[in-house]
PDB file of N, CA and C in Angstrom:
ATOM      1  N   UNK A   1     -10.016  10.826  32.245  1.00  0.00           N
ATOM      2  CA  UNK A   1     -11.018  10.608  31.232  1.00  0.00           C
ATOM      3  C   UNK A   1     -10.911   9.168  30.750  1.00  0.00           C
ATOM      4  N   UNK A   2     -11.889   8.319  30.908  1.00  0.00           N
ATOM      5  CA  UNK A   2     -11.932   6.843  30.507  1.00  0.00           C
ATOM      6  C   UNK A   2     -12.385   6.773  29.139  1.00  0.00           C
ATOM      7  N   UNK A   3     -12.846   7.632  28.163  1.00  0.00           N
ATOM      8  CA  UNK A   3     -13.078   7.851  27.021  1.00  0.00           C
ATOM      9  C   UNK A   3     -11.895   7.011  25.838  1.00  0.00           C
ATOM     10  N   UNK A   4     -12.488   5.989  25.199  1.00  0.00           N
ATOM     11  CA  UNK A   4     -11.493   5.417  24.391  1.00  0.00           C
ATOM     12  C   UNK A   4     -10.607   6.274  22.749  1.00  0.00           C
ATOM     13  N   UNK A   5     -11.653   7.183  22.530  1.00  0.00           N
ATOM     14  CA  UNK A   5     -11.324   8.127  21.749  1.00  0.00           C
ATOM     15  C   UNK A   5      -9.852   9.139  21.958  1.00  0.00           C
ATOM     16  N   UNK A   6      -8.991   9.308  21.241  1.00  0.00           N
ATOM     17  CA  UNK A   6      -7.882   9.802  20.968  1.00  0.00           C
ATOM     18  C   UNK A   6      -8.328  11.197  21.275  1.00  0.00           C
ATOM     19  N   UNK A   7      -9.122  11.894  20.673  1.00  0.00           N
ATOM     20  CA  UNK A   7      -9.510  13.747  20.947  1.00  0.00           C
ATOM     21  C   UNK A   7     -11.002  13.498  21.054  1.00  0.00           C
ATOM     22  N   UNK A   8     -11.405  14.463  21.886  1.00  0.00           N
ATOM     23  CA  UNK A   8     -12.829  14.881  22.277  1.00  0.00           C
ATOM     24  C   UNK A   8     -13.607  15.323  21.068  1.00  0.00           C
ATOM     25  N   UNK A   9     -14.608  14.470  20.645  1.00  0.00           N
ATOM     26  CA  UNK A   9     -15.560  14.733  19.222  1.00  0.00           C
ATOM     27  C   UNK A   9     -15.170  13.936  18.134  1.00  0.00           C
ATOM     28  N   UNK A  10     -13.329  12.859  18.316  1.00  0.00           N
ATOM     29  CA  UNK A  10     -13.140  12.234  17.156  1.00  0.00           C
ATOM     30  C   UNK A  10     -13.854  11.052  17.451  1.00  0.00           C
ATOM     31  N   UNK A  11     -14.187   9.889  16.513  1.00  0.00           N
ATOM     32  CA  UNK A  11     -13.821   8.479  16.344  1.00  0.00           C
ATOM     33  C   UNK A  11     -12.965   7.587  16.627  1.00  0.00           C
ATOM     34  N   UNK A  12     -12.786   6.611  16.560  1.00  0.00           N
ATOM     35  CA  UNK A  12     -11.239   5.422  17.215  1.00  0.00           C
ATOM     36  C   UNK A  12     -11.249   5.175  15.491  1.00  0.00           C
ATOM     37  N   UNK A  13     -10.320   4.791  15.337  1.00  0.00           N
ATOM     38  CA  UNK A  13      -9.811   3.935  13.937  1.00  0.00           C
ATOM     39  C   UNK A  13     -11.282   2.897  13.291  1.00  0.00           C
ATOM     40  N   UNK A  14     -11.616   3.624  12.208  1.00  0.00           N
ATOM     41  CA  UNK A  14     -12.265   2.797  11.451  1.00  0.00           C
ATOM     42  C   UNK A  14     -12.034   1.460  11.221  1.00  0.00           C
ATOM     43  N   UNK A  15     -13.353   0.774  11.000  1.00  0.00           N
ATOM     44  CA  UNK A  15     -13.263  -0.476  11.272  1.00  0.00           C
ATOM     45  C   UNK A  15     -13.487  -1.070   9.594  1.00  0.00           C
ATOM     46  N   UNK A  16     -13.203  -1.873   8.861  1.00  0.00           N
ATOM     47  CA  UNK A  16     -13.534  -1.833   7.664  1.00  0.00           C
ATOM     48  C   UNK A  16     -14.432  -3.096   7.707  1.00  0.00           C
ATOM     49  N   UNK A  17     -15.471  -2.972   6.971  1.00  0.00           N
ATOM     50  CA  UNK A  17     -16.394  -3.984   6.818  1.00  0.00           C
ATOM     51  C   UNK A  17     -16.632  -4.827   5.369  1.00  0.00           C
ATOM     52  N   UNK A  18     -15.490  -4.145   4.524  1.00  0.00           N
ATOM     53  CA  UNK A  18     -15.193  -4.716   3.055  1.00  0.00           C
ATOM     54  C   UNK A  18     -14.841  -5.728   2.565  1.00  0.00           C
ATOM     55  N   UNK A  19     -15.759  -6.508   1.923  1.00  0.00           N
ATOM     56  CA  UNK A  19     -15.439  -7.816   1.278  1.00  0.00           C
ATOM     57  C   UNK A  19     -15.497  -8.034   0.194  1.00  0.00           C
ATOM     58  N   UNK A  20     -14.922  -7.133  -0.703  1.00  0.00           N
ATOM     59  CA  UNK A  20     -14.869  -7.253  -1.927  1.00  0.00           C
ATOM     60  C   UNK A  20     -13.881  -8.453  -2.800  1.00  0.00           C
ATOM     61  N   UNK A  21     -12.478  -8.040  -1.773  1.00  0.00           N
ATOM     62  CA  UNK A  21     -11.854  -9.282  -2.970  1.00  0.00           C
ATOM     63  C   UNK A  21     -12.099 -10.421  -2.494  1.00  0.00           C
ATOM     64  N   UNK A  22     -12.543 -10.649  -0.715  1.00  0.00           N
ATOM     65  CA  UNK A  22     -13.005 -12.178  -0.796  1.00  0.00           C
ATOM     66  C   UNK A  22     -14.124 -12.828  -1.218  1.00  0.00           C
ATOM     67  N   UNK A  23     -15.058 -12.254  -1.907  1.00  0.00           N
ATOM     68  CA  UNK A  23     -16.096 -12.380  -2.701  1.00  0.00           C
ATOM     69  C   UNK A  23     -15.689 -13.003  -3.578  1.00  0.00           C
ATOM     70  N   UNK A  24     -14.437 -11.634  -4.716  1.00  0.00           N
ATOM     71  CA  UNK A  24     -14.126 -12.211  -5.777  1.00  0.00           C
ATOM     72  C   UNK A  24     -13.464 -13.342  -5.543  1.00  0.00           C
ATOM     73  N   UNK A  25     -12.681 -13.580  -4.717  1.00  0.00           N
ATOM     74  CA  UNK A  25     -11.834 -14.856  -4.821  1.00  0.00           C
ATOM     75  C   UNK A  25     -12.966 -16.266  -4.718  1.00  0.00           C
ATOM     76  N   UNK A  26     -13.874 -15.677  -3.960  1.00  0.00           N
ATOM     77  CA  UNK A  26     -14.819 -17.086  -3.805  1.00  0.00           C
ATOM     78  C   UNK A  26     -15.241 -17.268  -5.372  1.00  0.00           C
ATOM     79  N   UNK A  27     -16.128 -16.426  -5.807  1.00  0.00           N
ATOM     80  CA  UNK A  27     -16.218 -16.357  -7.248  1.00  0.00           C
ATOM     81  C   UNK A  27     -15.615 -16.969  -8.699  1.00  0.00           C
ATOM     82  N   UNK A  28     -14.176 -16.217  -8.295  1.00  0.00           N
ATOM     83  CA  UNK A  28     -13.190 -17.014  -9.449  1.00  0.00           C
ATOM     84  C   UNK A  28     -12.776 -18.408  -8.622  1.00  0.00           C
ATOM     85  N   UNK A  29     -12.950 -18.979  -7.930  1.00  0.00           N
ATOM     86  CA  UNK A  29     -12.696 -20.118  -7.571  1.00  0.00           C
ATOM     87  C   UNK A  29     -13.539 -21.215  -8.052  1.00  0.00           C
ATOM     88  N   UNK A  30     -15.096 -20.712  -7.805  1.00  0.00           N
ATOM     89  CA  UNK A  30     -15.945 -21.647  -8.166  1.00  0.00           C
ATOM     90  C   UNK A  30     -16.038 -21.566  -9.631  1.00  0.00           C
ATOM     91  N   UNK A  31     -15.900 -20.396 -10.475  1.00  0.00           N
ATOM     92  CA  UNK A  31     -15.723 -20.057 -11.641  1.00  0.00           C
ATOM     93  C   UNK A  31     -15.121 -21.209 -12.311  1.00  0.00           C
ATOM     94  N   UNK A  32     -13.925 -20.954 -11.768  1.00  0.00           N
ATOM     95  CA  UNK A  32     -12.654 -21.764 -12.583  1.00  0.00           C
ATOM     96  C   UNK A  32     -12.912 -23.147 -12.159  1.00  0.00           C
ATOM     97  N   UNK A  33     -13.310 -23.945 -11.357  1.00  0.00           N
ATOM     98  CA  UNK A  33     -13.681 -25.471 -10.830  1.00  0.00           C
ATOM     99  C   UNK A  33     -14.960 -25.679 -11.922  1.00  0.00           C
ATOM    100  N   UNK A  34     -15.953 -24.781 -12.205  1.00  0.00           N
ATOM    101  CA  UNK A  34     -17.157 -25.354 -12.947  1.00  0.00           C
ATOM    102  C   UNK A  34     -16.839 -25.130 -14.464  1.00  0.00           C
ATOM    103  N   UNK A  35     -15.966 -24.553 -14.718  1.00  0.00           N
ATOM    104  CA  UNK A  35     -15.576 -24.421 -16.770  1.00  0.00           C
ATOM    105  C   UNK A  35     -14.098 -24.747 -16.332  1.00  0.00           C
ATOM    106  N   UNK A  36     -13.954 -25.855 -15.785  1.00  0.00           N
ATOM    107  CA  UNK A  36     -12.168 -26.324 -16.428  1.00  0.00           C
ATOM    108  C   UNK A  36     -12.722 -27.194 -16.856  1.00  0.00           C
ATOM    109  N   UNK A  37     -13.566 -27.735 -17.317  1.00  0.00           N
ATOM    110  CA  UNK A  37     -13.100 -28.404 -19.043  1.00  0.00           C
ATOM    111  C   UNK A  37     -13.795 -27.759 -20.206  1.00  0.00           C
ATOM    112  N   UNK A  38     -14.042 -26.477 -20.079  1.00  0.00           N
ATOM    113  CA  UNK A  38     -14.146 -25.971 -21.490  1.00  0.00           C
ATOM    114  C   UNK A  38     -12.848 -24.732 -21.312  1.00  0.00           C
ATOM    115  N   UNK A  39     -12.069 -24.699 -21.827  1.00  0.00           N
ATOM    116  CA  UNK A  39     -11.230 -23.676 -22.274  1.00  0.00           C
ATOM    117  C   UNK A  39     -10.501 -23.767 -20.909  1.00  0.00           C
ATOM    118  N   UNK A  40      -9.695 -24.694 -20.825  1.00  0.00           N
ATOM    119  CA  UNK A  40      -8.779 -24.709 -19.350  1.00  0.00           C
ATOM    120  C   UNK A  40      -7.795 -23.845 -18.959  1.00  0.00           C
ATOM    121  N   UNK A  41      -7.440 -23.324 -20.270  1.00  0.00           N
ATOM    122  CA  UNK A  41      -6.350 -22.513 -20.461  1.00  0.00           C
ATOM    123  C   UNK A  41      -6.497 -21.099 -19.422  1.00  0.00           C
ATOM    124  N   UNK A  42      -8.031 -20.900 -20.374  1.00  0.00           N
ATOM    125  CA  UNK A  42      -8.756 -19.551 -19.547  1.00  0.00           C
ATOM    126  C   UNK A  42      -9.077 -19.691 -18.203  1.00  0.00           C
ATOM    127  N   UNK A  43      -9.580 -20.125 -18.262  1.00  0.00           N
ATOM    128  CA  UNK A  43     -10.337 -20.569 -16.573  1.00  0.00           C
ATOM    129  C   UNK A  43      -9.271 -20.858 -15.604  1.00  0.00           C
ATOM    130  N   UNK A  44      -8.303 -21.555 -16.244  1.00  0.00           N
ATOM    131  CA  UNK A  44      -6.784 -21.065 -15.057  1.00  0.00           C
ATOM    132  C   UNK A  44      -5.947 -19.997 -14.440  1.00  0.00           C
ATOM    133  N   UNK A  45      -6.797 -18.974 -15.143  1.00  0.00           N
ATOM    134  CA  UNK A  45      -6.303 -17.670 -15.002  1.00  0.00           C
ATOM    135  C   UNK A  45      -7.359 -16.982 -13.979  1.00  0.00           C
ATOM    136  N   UNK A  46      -8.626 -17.815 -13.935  1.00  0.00           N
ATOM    137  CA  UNK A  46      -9.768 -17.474 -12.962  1.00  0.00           C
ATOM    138  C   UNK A  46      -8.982 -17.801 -11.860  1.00  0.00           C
ATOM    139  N   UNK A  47      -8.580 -19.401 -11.840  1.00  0.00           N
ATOM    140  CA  UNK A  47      -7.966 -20.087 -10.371  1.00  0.00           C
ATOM    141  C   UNK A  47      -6.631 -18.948  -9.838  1.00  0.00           C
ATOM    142  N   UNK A  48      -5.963 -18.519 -10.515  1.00  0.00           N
ATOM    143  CA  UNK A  48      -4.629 -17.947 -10.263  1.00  0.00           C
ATOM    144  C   UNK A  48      -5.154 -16.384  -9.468  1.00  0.00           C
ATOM    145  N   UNK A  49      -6.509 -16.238 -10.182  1.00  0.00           N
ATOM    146  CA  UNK A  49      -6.889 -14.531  -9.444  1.00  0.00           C
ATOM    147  C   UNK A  49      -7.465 -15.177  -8.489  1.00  0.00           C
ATOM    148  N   UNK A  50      -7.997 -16.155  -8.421  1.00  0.00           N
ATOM    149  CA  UNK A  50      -8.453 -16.431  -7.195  1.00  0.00           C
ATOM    150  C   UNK A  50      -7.446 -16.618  -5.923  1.00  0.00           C
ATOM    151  N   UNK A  51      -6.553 -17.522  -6.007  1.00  0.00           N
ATOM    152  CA  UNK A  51      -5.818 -17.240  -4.992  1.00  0.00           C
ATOM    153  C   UNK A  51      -4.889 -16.206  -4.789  1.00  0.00           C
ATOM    154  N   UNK A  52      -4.741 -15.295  -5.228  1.00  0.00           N
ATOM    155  CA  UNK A  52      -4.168 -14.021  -5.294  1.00  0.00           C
ATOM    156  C   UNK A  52      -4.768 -13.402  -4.257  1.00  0.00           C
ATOM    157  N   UNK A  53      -6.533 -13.114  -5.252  1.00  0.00           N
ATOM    158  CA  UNK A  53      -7.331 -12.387  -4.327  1.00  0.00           C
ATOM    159  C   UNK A  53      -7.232 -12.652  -2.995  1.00  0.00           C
ATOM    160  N   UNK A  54      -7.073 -14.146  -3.037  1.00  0.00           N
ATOM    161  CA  UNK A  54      -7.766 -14.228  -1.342  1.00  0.00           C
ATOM    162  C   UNK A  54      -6.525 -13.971  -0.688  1.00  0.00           C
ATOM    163  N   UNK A  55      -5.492 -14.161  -0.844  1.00  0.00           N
ATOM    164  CA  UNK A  55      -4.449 -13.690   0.064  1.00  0.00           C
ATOM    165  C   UNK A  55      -4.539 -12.224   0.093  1.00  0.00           C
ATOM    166  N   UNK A  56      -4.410 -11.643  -0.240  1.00  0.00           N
ATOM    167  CA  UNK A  56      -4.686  -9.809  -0.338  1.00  0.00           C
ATOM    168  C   UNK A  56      -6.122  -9.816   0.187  1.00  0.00           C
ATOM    169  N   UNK A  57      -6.851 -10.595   0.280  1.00  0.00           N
ATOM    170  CA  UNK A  57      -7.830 -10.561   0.874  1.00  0.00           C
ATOM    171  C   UNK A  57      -7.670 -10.183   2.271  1.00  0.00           C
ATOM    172  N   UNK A  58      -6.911 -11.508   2.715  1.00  0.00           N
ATOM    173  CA  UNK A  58      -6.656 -12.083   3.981  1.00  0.00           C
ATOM    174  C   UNK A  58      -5.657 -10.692   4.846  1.00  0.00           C
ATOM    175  N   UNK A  59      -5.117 -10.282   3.819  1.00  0.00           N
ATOM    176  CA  UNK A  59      -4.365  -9.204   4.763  1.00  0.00           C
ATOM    177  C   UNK A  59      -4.731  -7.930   4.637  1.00  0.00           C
ATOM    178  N   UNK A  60      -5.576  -7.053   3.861  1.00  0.00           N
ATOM    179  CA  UNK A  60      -6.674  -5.914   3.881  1.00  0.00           C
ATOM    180  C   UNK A  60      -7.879  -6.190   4.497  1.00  0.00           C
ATOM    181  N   UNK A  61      -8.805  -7.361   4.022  1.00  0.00           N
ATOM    182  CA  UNK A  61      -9.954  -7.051   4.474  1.00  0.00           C
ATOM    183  C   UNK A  61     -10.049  -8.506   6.022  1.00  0.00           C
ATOM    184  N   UNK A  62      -9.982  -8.083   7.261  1.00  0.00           N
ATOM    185  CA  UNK A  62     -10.195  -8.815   8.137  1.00  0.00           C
ATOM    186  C   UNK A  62     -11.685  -9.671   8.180  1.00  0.00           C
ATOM    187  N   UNK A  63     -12.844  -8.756   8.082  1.00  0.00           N
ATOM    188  CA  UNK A  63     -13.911  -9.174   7.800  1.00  0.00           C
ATOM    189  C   UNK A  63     -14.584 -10.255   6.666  1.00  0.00           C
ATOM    190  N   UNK A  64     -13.436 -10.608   5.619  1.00  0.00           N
ATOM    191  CA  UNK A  64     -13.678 -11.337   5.099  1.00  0.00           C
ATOM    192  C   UNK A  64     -12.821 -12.343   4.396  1.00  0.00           C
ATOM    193  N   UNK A  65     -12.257 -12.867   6.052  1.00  0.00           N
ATOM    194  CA  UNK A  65     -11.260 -13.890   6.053  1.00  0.00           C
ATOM    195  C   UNK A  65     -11.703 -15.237   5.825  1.00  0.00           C
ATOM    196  N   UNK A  66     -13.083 -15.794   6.370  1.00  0.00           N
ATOM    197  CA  UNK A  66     -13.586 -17.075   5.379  1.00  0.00           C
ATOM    198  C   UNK A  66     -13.598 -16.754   4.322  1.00  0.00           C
ATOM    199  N   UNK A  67     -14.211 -15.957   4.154  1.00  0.00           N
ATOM    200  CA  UNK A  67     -14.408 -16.234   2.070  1.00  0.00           C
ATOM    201  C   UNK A  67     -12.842 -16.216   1.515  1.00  0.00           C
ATOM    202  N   UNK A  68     -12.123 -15.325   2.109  1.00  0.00           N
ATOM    203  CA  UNK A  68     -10.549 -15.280   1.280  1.00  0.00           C
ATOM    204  C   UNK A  68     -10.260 -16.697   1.117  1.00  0.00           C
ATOM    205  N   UNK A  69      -9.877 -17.485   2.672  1.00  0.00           N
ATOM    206  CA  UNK A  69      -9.940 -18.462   2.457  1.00  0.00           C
ATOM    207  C   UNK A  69     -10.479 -19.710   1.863  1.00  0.00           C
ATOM    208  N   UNK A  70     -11.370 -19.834   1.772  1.00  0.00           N
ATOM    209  CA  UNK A  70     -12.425 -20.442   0.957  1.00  0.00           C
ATOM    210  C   UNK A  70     -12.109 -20.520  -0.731  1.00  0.00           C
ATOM    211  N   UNK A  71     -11.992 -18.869  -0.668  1.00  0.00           N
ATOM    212  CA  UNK A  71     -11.650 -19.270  -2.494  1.00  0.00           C
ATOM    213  C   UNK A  71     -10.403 -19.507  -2.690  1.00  0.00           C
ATOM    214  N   UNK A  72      -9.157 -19.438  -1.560  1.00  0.00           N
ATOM    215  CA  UNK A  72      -7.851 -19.854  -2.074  1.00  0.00           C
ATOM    216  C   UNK A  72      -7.623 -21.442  -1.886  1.00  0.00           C
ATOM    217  N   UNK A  73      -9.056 -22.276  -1.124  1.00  0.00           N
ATOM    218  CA  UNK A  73      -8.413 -23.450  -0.885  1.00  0.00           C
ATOM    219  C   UNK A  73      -9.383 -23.801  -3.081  1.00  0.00           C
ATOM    220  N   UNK A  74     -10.685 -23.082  -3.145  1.00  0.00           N
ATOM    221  CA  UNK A  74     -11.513 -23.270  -4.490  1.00  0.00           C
ATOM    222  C   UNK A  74     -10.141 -23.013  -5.645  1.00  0.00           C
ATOM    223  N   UNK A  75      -9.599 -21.924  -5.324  1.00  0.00           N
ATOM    224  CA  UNK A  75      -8.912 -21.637  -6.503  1.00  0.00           C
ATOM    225  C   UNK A  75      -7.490 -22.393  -6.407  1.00  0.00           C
ATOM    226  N   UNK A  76      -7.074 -23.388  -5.705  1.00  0.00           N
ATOM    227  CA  UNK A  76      -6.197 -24.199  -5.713  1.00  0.00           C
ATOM    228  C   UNK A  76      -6.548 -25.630  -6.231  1.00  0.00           C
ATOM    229  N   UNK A  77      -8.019 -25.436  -5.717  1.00  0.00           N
ATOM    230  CA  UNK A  77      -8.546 -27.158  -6.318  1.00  0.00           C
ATOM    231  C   UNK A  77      -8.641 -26.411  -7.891  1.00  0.00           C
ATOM    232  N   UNK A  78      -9.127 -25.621  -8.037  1.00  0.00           N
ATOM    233  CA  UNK A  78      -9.326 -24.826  -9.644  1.00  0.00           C
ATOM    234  C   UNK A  78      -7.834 -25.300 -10.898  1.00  0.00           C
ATOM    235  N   UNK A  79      -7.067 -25.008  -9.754  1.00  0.00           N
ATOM    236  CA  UNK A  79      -5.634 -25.086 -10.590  1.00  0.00           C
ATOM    237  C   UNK A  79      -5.624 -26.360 -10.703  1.00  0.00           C
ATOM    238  N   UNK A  80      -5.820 -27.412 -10.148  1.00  0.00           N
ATOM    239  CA  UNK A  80      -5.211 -28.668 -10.449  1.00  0.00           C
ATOM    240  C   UNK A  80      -6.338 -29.558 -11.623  1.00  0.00           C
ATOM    241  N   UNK A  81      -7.784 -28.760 -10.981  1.00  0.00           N
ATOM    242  CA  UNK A  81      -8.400 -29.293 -11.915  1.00  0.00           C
ATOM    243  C   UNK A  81      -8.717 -28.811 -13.213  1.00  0.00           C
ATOM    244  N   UNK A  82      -7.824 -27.837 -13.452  1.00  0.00           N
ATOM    245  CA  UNK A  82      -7.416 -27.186 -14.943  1.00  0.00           C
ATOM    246  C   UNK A  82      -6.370 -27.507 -15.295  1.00  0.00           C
ATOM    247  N   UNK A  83      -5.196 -28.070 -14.662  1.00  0.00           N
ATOM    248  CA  UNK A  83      -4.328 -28.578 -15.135  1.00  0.00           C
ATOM    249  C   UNK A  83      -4.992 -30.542 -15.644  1.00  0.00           C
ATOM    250  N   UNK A  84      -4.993 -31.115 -14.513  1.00  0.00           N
ATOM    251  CA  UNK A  84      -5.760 -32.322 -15.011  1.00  0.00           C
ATOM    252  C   UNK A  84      -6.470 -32.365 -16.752  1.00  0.00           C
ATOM    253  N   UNK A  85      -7.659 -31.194 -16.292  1.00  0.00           N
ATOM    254  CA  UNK A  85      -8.400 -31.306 -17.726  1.00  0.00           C
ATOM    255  C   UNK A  85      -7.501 -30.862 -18.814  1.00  0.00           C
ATOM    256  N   UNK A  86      -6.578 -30.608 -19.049  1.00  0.00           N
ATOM    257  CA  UNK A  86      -5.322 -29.910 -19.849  1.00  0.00           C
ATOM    258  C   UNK A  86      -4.249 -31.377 -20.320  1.00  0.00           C
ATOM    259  N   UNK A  87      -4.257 -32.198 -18.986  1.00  0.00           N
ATOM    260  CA  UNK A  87      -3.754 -33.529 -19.485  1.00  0.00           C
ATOM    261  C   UNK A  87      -4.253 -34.624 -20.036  1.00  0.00           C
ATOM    262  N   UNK A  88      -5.808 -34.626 -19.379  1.00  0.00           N
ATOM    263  CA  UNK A  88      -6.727 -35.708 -20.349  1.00  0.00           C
ATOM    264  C   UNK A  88      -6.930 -35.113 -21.856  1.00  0.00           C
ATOM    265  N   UNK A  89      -6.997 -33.683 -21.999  1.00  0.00           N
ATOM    266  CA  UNK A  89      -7.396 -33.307 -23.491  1.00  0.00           C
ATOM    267  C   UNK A  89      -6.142 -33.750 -24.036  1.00  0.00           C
ATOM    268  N   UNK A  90      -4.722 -33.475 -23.463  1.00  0.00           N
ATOM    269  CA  UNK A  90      -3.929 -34.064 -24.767  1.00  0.00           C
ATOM    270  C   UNK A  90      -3.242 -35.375 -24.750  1.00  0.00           C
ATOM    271  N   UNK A  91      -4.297 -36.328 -23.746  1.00  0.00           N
ATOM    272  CA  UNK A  91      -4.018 -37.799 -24.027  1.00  0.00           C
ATOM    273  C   UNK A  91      -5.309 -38.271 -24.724  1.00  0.00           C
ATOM    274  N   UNK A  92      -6.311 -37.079 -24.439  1.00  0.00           N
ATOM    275  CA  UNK A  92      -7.164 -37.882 -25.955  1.00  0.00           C
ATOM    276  C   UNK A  92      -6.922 -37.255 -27.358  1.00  0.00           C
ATOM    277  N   UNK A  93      -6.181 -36.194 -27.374  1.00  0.00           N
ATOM    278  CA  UNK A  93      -6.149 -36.363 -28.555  1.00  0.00           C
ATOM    279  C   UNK A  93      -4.891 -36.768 -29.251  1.00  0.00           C
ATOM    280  N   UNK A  94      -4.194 -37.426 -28.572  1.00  0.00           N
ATOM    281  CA  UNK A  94      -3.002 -38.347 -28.566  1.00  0.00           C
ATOM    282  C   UNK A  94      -3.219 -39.705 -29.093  1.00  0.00           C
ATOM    283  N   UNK A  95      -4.565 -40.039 -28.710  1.00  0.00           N
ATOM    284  CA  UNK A  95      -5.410 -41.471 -28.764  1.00  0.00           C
ATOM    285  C   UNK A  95      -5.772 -41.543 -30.105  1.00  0.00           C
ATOM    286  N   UNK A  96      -6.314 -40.565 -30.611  1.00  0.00           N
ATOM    287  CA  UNK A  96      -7.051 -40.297 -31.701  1.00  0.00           C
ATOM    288  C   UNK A  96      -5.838 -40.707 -32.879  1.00  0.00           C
ATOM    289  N   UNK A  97      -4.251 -40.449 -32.782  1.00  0.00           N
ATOM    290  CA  UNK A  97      -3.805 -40.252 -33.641  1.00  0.00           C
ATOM    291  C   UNK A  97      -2.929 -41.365 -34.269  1.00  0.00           C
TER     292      UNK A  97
END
């Protein structure tokens, strides 16, 4: 029997077509890159789920290995550019004083 199926009438191993957390990771990536300079604090916590997501991305959902990637390289630029905006706010208001 050349039949790739394991028993007669089953299926082969589901294939998953789910891209949920690399969505989100794309999401909180761009999230956190477009509001790090209002409330950097917060929005760093976008960048941090973002690259989370996309690694757990990367190893559950196969189908949505660009986007994982994508938002972990977004949510890495996220981090630095929430840290940055975190150092200019307290060298200006360093200036001020």
């Amino acid at each position: 029997m050349s039949d790739a199926t394991p028993y007669p009438g089953t299926t082969g191993p589901a294939t998953t077509t789910k891209k949920t957390m690399g969505i989100l990771s794309l999401v909180f990536g761009i999230i956190s890159i477009v509001f790090c300079l209002f409330l950097p604090v917060l929005w760093i916590l976008f960048a941090i789920a973002a690259v989370v997501l996309g690694f757990l991305s990367r190893k559950r959902e196969p189908a949505a290995r660009t986007l994982a990637t994508v938002g972990i390289v977004l949510g890495f630029i996220g981090i630095l550019a929430n840290i940055g905006s975190m150092i200019a706010g307290a060298l200006i208001m360093t200036q001020n004083f």
